[in-house]
PDB file of N, CA and C in Angstrom:
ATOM      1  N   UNK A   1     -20.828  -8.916 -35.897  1.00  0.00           N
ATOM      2  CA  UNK A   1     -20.131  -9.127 -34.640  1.00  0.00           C
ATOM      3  C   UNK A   1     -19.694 -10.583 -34.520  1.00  0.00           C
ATOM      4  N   UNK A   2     -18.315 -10.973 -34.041  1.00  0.00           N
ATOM      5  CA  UNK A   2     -17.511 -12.169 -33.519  1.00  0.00           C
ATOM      6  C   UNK A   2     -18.689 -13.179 -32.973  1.00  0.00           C
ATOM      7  N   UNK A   3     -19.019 -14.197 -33.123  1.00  0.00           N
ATOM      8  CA  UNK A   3     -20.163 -14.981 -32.396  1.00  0.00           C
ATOM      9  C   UNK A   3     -19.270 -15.166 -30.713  1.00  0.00           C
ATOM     10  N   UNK A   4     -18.003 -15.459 -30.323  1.00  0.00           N
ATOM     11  CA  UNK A   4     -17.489 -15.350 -29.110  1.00  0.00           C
ATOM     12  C   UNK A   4     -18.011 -13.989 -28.388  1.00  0.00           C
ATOM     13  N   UNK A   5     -17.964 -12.834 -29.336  1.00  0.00           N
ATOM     14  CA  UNK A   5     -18.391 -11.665 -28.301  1.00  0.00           C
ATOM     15  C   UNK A   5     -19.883 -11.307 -28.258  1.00  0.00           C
ATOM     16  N   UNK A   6     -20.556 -11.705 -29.273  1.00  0.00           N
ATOM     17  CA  UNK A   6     -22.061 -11.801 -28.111  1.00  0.00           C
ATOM     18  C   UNK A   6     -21.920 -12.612 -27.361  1.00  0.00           C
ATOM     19  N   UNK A   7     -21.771 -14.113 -27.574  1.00  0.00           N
ATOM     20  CA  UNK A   7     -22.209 -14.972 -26.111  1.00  0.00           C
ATOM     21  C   UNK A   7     -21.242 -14.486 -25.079  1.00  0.00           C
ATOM     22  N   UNK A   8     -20.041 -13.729 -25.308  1.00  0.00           N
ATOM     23  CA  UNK A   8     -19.559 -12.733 -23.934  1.00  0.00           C
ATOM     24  C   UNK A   8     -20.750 -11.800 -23.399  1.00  0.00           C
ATOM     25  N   UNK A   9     -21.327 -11.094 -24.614  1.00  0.00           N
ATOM     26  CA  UNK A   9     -21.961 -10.047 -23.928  1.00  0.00           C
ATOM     27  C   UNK A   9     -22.718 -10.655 -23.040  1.00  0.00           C
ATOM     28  N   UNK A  10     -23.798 -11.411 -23.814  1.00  0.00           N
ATOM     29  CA  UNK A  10     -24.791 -12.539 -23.505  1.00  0.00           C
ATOM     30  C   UNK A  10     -25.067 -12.832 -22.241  1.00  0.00           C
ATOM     31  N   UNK A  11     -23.971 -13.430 -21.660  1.00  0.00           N
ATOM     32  CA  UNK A  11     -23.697 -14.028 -20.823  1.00  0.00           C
ATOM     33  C   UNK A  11     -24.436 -13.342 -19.573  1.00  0.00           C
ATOM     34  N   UNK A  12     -25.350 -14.223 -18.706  1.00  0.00           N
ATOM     35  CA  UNK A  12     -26.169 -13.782 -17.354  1.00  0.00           C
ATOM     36  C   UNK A  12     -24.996 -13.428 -16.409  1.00  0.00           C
ATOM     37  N   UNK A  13     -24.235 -14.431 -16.194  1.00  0.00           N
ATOM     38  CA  UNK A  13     -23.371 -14.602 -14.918  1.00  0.00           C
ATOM     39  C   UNK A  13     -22.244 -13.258 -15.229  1.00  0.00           C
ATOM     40  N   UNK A  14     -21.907 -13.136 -16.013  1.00  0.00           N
ATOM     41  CA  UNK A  14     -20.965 -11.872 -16.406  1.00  0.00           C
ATOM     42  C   UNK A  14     -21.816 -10.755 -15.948  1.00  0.00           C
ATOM     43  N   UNK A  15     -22.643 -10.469 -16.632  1.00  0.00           N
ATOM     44  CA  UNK A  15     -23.720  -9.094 -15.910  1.00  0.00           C
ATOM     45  C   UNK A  15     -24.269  -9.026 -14.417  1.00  0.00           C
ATOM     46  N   UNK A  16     -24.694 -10.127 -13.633  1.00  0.00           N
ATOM     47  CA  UNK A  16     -24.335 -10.221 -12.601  1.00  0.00           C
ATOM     48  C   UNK A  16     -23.711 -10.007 -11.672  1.00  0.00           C
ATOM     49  N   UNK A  17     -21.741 -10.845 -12.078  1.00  0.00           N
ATOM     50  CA  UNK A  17     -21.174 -10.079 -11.413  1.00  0.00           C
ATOM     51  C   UNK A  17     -20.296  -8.803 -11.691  1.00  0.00           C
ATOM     52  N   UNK A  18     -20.925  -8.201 -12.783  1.00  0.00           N
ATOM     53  CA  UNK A  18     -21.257  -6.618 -12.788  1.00  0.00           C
ATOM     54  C   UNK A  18     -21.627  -5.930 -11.970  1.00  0.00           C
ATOM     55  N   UNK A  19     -22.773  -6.145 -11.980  1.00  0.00           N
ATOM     56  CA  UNK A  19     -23.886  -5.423 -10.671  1.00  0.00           C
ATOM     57  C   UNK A  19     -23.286  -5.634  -9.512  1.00  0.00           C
ATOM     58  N   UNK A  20     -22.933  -6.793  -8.324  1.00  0.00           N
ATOM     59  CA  UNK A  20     -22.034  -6.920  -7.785  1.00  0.00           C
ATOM     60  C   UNK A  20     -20.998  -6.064  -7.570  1.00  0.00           C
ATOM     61  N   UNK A  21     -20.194  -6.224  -8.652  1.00  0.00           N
ATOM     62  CA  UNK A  21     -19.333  -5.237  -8.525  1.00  0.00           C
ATOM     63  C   UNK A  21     -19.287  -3.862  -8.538  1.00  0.00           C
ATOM     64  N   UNK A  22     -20.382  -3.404  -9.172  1.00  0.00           N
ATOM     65  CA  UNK A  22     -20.747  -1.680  -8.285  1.00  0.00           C
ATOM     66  C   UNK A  22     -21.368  -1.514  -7.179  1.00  0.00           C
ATOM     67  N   UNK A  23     -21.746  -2.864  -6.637  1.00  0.00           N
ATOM     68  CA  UNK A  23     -22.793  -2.669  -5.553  1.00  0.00           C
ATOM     69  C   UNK A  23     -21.199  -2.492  -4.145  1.00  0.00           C
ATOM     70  N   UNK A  24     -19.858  -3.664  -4.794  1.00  0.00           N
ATOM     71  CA  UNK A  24     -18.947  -3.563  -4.057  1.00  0.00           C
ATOM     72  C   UNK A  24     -17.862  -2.383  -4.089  1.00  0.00           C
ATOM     73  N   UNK A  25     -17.663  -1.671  -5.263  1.00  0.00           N
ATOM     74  CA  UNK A  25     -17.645  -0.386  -5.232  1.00  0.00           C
ATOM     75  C   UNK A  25     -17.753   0.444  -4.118  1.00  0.00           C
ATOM     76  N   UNK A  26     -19.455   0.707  -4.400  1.00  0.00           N
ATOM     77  CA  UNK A  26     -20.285   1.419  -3.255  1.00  0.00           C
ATOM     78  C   UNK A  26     -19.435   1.160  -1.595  1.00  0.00           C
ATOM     79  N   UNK A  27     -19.631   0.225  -1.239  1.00  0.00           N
ATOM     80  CA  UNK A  27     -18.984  -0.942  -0.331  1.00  0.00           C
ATOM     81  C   UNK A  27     -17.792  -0.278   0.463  1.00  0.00           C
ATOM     82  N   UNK A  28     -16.985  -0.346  -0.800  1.00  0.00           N
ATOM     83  CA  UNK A  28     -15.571  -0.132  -0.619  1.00  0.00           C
ATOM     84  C   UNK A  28     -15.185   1.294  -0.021  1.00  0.00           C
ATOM     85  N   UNK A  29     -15.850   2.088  -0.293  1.00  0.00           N
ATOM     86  CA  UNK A  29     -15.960   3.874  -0.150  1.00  0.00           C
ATOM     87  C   UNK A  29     -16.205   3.905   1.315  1.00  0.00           C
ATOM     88  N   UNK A  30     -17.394   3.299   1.631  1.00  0.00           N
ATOM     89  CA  UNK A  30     -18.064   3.512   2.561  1.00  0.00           C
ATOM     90  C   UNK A  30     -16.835   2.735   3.686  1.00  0.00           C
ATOM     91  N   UNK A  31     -16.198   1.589   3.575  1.00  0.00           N
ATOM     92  CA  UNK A  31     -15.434   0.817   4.404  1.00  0.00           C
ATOM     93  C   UNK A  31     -14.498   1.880   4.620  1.00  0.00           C
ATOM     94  N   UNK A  32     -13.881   2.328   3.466  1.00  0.00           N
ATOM     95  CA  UNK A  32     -12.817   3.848   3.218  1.00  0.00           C
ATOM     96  C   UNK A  32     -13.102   4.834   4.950  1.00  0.00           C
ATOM     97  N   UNK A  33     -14.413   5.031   4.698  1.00  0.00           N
ATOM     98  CA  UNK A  33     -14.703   6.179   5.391  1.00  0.00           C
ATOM     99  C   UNK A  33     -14.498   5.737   7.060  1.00  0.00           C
ATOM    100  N   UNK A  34     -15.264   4.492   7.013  1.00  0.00           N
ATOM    101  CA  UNK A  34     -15.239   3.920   8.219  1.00  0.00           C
ATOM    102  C   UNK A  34     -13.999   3.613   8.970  1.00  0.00           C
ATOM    103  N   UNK A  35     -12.895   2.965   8.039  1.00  0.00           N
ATOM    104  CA  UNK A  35     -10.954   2.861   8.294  1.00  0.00           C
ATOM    105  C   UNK A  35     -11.167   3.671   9.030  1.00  0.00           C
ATOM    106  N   UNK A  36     -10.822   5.127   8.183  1.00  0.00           N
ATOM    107  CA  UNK A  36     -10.892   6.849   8.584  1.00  0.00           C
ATOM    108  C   UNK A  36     -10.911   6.589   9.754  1.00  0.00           C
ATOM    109  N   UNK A  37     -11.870   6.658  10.087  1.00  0.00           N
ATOM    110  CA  UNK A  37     -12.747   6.559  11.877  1.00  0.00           C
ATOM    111  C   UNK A  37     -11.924   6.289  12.671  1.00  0.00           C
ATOM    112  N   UNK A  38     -11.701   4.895  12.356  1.00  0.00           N
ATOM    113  CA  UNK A  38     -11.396   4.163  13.488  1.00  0.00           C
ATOM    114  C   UNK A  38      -9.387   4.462  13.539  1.00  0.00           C
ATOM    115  N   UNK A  39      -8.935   4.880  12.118  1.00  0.00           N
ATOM    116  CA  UNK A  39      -7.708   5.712  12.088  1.00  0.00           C
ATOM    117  C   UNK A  39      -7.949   7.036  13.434  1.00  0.00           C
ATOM    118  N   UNK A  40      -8.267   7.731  12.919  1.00  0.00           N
ATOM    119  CA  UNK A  40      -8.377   8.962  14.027  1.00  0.00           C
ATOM    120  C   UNK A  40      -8.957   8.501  15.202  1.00  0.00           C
ATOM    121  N   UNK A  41      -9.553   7.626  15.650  1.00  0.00           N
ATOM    122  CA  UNK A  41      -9.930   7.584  17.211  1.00  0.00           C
ATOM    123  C   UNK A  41      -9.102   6.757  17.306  1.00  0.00           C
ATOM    124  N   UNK A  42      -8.356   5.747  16.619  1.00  0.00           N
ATOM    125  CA  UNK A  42      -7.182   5.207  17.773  1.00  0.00           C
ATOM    126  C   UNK A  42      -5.831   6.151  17.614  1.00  0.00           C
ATOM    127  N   UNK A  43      -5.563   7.128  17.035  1.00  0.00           N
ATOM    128  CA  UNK A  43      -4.822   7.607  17.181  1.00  0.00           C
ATOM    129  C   UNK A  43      -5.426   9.071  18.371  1.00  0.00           C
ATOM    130  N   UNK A  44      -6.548   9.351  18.500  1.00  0.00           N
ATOM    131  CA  UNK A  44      -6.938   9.868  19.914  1.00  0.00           C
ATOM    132  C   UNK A  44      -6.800   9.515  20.946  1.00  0.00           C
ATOM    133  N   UNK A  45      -6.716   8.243  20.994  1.00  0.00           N
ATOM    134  CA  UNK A  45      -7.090   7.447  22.270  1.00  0.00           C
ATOM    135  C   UNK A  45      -5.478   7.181  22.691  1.00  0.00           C
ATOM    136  N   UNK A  46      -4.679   6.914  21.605  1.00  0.00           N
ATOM    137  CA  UNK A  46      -2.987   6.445  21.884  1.00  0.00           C
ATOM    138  C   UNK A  46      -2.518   8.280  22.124  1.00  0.00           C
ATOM    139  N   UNK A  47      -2.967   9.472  22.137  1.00  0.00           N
ATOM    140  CA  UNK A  47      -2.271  10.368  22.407  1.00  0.00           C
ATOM    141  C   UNK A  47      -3.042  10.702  23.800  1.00  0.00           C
ATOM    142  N   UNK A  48      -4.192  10.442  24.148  1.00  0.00           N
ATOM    143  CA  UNK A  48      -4.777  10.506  25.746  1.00  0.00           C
ATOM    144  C   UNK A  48      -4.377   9.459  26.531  1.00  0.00           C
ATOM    145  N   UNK A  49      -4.238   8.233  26.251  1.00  0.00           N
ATOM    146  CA  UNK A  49      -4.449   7.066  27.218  1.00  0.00           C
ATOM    147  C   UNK A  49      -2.960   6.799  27.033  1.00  0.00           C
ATOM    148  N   UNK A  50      -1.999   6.700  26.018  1.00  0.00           N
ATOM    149  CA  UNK A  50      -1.116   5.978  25.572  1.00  0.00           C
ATOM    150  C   UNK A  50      -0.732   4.760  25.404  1.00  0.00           C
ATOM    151  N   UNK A  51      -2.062   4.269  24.818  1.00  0.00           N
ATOM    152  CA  UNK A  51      -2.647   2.411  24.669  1.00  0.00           C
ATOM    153  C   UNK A  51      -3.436   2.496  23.639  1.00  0.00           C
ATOM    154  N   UNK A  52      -3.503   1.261  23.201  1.00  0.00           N
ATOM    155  CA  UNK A  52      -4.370   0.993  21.886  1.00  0.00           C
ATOM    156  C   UNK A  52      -5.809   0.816  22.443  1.00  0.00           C
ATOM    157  N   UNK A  53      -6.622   0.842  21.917  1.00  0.00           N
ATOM    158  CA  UNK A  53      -7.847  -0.008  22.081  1.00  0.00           C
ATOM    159  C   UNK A  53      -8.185  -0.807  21.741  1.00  0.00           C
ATOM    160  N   UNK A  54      -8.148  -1.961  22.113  1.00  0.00           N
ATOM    161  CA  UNK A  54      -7.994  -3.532  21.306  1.00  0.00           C
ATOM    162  C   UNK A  54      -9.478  -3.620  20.935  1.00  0.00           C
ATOM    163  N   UNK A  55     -10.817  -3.037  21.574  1.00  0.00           N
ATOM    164  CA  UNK A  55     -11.642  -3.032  20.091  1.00  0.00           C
ATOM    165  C   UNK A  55     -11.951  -2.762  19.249  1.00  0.00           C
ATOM    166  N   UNK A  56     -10.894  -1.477  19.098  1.00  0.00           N
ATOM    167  CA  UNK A  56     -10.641  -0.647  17.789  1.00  0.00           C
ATOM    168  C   UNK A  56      -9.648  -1.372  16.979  1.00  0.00           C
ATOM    169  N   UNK A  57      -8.841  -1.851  17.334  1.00  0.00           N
ATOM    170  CA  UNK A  57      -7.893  -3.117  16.904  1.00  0.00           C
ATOM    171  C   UNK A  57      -8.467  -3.747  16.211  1.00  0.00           C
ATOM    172  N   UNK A  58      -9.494  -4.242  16.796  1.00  0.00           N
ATOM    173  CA  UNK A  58      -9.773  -5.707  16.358  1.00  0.00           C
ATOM    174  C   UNK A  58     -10.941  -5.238  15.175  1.00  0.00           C
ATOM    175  N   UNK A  59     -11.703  -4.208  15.483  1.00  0.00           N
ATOM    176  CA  UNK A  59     -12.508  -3.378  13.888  1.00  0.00           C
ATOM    177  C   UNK A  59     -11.841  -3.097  13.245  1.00  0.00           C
ATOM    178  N   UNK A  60     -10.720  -2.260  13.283  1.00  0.00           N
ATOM    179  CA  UNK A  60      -9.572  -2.026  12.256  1.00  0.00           C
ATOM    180  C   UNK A  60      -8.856  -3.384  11.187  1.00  0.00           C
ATOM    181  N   UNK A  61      -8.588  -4.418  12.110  1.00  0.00           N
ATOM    182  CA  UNK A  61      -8.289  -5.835  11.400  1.00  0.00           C
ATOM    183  C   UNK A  61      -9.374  -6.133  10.541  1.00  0.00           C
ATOM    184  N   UNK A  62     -10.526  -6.462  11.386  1.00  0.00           N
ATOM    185  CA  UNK A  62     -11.811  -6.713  10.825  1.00  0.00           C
ATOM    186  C   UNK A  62     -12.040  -5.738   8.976  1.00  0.00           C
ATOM    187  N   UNK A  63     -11.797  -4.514   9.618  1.00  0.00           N
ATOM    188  CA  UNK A  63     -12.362  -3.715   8.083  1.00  0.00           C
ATOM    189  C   UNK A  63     -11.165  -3.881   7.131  1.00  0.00           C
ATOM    190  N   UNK A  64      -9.800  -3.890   7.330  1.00  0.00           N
ATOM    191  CA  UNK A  64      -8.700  -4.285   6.437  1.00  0.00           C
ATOM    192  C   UNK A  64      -8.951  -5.371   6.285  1.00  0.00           C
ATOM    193  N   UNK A  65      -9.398  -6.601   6.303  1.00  0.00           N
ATOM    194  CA  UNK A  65      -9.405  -7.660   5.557  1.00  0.00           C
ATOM    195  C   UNK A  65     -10.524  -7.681   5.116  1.00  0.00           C
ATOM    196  N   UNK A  66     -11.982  -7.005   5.401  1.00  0.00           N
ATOM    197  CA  UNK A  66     -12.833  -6.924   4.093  1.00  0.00           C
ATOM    198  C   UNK A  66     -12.439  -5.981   2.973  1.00  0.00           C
ATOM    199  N   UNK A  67     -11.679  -5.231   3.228  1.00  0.00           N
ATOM    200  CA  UNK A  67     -11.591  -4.355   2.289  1.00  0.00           C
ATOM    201  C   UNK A  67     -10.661  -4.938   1.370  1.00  0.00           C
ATOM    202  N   UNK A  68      -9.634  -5.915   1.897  1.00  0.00           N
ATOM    203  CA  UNK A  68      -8.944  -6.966   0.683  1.00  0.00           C
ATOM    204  C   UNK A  68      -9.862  -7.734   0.188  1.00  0.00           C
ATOM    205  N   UNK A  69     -11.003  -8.436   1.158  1.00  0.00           N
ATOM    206  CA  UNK A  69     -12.030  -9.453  -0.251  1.00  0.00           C
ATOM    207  C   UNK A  69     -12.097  -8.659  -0.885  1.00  0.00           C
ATOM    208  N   UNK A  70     -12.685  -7.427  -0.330  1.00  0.00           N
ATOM    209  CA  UNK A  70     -13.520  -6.645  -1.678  1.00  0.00           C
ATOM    210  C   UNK A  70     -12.599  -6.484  -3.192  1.00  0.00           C
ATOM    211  N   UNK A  71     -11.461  -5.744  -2.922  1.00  0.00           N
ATOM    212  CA  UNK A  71     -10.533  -5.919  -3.871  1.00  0.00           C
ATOM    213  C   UNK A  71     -10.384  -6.946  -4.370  1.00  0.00           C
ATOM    214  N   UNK A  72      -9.913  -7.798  -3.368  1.00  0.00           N
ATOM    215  CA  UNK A  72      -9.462  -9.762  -4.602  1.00  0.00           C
ATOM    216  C   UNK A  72     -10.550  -9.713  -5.318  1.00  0.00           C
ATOM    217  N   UNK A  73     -12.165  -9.434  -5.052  1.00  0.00           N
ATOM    218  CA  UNK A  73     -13.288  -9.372  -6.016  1.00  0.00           C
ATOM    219  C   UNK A  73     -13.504  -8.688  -6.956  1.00  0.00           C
ATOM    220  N   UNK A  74     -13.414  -7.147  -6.546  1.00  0.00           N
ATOM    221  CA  UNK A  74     -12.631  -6.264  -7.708  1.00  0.00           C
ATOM    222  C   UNK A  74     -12.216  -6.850  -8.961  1.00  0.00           C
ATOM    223  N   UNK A  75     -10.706  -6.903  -8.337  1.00  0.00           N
ATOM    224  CA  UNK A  75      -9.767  -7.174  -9.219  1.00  0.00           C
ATOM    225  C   UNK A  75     -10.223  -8.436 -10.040  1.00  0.00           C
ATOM    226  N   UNK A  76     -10.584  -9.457 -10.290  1.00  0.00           N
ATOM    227  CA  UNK A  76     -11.174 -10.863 -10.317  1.00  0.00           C
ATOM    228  C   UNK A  76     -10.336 -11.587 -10.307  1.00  0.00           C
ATOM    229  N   UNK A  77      -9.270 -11.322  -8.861  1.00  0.00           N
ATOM    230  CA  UNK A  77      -8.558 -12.495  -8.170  1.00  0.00           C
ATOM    231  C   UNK A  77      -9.259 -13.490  -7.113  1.00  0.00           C
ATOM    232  N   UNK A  78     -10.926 -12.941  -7.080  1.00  0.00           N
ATOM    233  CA  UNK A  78     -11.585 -13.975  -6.299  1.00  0.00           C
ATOM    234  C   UNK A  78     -12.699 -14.144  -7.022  1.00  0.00           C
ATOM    235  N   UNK A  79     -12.960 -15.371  -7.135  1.00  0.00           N
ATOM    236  CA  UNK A  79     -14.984 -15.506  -7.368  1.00  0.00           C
ATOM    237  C   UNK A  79     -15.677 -15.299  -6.131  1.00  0.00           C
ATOM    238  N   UNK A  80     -15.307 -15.151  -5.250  1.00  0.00           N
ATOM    239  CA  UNK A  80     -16.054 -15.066  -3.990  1.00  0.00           C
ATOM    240  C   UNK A  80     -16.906 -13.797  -3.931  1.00  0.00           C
ATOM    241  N   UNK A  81     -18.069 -13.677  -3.791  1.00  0.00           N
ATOM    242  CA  UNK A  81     -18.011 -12.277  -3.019  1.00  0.00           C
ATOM    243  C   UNK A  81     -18.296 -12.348  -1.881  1.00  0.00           C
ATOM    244  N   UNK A  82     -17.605 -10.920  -0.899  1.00  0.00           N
ATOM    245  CA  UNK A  82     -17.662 -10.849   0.233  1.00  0.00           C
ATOM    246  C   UNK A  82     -18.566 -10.790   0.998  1.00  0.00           C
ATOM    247  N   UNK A  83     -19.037 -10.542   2.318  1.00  0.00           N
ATOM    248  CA  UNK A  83     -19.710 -10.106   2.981  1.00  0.00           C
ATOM    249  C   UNK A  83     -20.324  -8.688   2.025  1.00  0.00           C
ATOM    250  N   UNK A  84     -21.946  -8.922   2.529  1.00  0.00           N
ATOM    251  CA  UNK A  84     -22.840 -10.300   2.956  1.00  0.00           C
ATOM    252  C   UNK A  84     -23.208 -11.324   2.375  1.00  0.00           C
ATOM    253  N   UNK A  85     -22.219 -11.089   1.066  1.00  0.00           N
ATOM    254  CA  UNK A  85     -22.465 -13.015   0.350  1.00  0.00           C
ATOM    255  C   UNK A  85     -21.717 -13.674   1.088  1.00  0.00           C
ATOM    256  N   UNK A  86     -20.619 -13.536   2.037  1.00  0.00           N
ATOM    257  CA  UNK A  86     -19.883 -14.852   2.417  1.00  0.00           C
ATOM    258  C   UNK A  86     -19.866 -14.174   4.296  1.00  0.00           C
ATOM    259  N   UNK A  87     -19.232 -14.786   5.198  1.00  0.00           N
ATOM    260  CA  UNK A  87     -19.014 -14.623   6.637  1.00  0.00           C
ATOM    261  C   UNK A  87     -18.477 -13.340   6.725  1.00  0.00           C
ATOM    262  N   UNK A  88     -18.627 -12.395   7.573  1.00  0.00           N
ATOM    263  CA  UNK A  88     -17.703 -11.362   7.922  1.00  0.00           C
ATOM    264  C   UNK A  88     -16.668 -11.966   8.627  1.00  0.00           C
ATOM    265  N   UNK A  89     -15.359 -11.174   8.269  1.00  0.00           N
ATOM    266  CA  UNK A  89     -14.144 -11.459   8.329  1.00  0.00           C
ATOM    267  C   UNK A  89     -13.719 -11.678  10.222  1.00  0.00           C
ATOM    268  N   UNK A  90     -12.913 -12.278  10.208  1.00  0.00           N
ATOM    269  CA  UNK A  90     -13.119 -12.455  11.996  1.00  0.00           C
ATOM    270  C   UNK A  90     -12.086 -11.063  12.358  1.00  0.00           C
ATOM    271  N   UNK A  91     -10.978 -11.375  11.752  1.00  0.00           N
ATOM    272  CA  UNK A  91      -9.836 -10.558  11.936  1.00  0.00           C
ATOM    273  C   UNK A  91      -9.048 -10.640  13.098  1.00  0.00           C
ATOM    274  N   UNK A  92      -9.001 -12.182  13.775  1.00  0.00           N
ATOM    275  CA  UNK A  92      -8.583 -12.093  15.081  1.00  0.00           C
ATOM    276  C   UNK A  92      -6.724 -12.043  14.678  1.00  0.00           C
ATOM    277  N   UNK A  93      -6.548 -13.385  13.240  1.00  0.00           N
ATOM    278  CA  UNK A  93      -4.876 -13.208  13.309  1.00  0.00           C
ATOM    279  C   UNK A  93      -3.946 -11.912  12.784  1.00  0.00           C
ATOM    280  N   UNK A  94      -4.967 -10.805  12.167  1.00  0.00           N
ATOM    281  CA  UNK A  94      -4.361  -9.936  11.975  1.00  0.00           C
ATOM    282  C   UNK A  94      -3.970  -8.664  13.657  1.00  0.00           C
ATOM    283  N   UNK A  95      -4.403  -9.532  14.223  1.00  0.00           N
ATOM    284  CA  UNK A  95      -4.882  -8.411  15.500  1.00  0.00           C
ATOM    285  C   UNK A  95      -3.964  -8.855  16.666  1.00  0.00           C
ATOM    286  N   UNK A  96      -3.704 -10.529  16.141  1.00  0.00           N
ATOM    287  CA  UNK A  96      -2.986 -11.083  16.915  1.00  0.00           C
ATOM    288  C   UNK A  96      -1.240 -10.930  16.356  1.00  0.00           C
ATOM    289  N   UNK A  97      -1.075 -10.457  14.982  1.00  0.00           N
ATOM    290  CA  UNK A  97       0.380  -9.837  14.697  1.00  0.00           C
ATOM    291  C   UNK A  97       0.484  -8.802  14.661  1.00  0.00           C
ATOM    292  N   UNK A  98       1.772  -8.642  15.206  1.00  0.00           N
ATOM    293  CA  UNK A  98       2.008  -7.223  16.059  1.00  0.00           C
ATOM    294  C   UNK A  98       2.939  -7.097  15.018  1.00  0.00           C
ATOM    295  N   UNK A  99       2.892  -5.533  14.632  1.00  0.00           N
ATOM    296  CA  UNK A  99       3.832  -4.775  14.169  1.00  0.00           C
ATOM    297  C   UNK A  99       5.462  -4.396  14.788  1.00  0.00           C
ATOM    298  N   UNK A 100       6.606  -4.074  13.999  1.00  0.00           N
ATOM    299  CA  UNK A 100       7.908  -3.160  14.725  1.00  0.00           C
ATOM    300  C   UNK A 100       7.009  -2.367  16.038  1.00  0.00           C
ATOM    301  N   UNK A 101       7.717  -2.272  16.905  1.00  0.00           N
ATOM    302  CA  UNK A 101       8.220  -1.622  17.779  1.00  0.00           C
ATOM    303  C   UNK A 101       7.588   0.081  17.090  1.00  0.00           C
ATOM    304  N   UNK A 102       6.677   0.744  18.070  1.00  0.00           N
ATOM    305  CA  UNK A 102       6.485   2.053  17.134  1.00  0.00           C
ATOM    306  C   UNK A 102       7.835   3.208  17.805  1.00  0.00           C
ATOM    307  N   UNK A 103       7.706   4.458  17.277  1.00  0.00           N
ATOM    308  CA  UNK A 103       8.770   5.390  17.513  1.00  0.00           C
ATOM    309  C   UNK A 103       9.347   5.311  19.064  1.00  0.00           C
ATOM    310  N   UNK A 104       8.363   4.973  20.281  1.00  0.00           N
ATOM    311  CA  UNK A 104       8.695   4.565  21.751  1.00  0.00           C
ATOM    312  C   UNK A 104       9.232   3.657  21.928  1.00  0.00           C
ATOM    313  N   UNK A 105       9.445   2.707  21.058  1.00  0.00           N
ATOM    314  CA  UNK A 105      10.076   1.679  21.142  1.00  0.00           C
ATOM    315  C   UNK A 105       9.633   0.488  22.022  1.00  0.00           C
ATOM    316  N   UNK A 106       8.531   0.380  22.216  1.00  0.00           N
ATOM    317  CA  UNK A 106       7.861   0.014  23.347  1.00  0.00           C
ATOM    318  C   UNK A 106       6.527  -0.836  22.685  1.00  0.00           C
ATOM    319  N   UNK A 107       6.697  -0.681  21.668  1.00  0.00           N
ATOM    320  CA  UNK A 107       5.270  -1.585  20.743  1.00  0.00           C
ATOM    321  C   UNK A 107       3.874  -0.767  21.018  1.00  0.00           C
ATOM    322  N   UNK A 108       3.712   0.152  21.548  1.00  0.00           N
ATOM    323  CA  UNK A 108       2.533   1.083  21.755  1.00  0.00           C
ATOM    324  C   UNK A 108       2.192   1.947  20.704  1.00  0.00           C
TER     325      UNK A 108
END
């Protein structure tokens, strides 16, 4: 074997963030499920009330931008890992940009 590809194999910090990365896997599914959720109850709540729920808003922001660390980590476009190695995400400026105008035309 290449002496470069044992000390690849070798390597602590590589296997590490291995483990990591199935542990963020796991993570990612579960965030999946949770979106879900908060998909169908604000779309309950906008066909009863005809308003958002800005603390479903603001969980919805919140779980879309962990679910991008998780990916940038994934992918290994970040060394970071996410929550709970680093802060949970605030998600206030995603919550604070507003999308087009929806089919009412009315931003609701």
């Amino acid at each position: 074997m290449n002496d470069d590809l044992k000390a690849h194999l070798a390597d602590a910090a590589t296997w590490q963030r291995l483990l990591y990365m199935a542990f963020f896997v796991l993570v990612f599914n579960v965030a999946e499920v949770v979106i879900a959720a908060v998909v169908v109850f604000q779309a309950v709540v906008v066909l009863f009330t005809g308003q958002r729920n800005e603390r479903a808003l603001a969980l919805g922001a919140q779980l879309g931008m962990y679910a991008y660390q998780i990916l940038q980590f994934l992918t290994f476009n970040s060394d970071d890992p996410p929550f709970p190695f680093a802060e949970w995400p605030s998600g206030r400026a995603a919550v604070e940009v507003r999308s087009t105008p929806g089919p009412g035309g009315d931003g609701a």
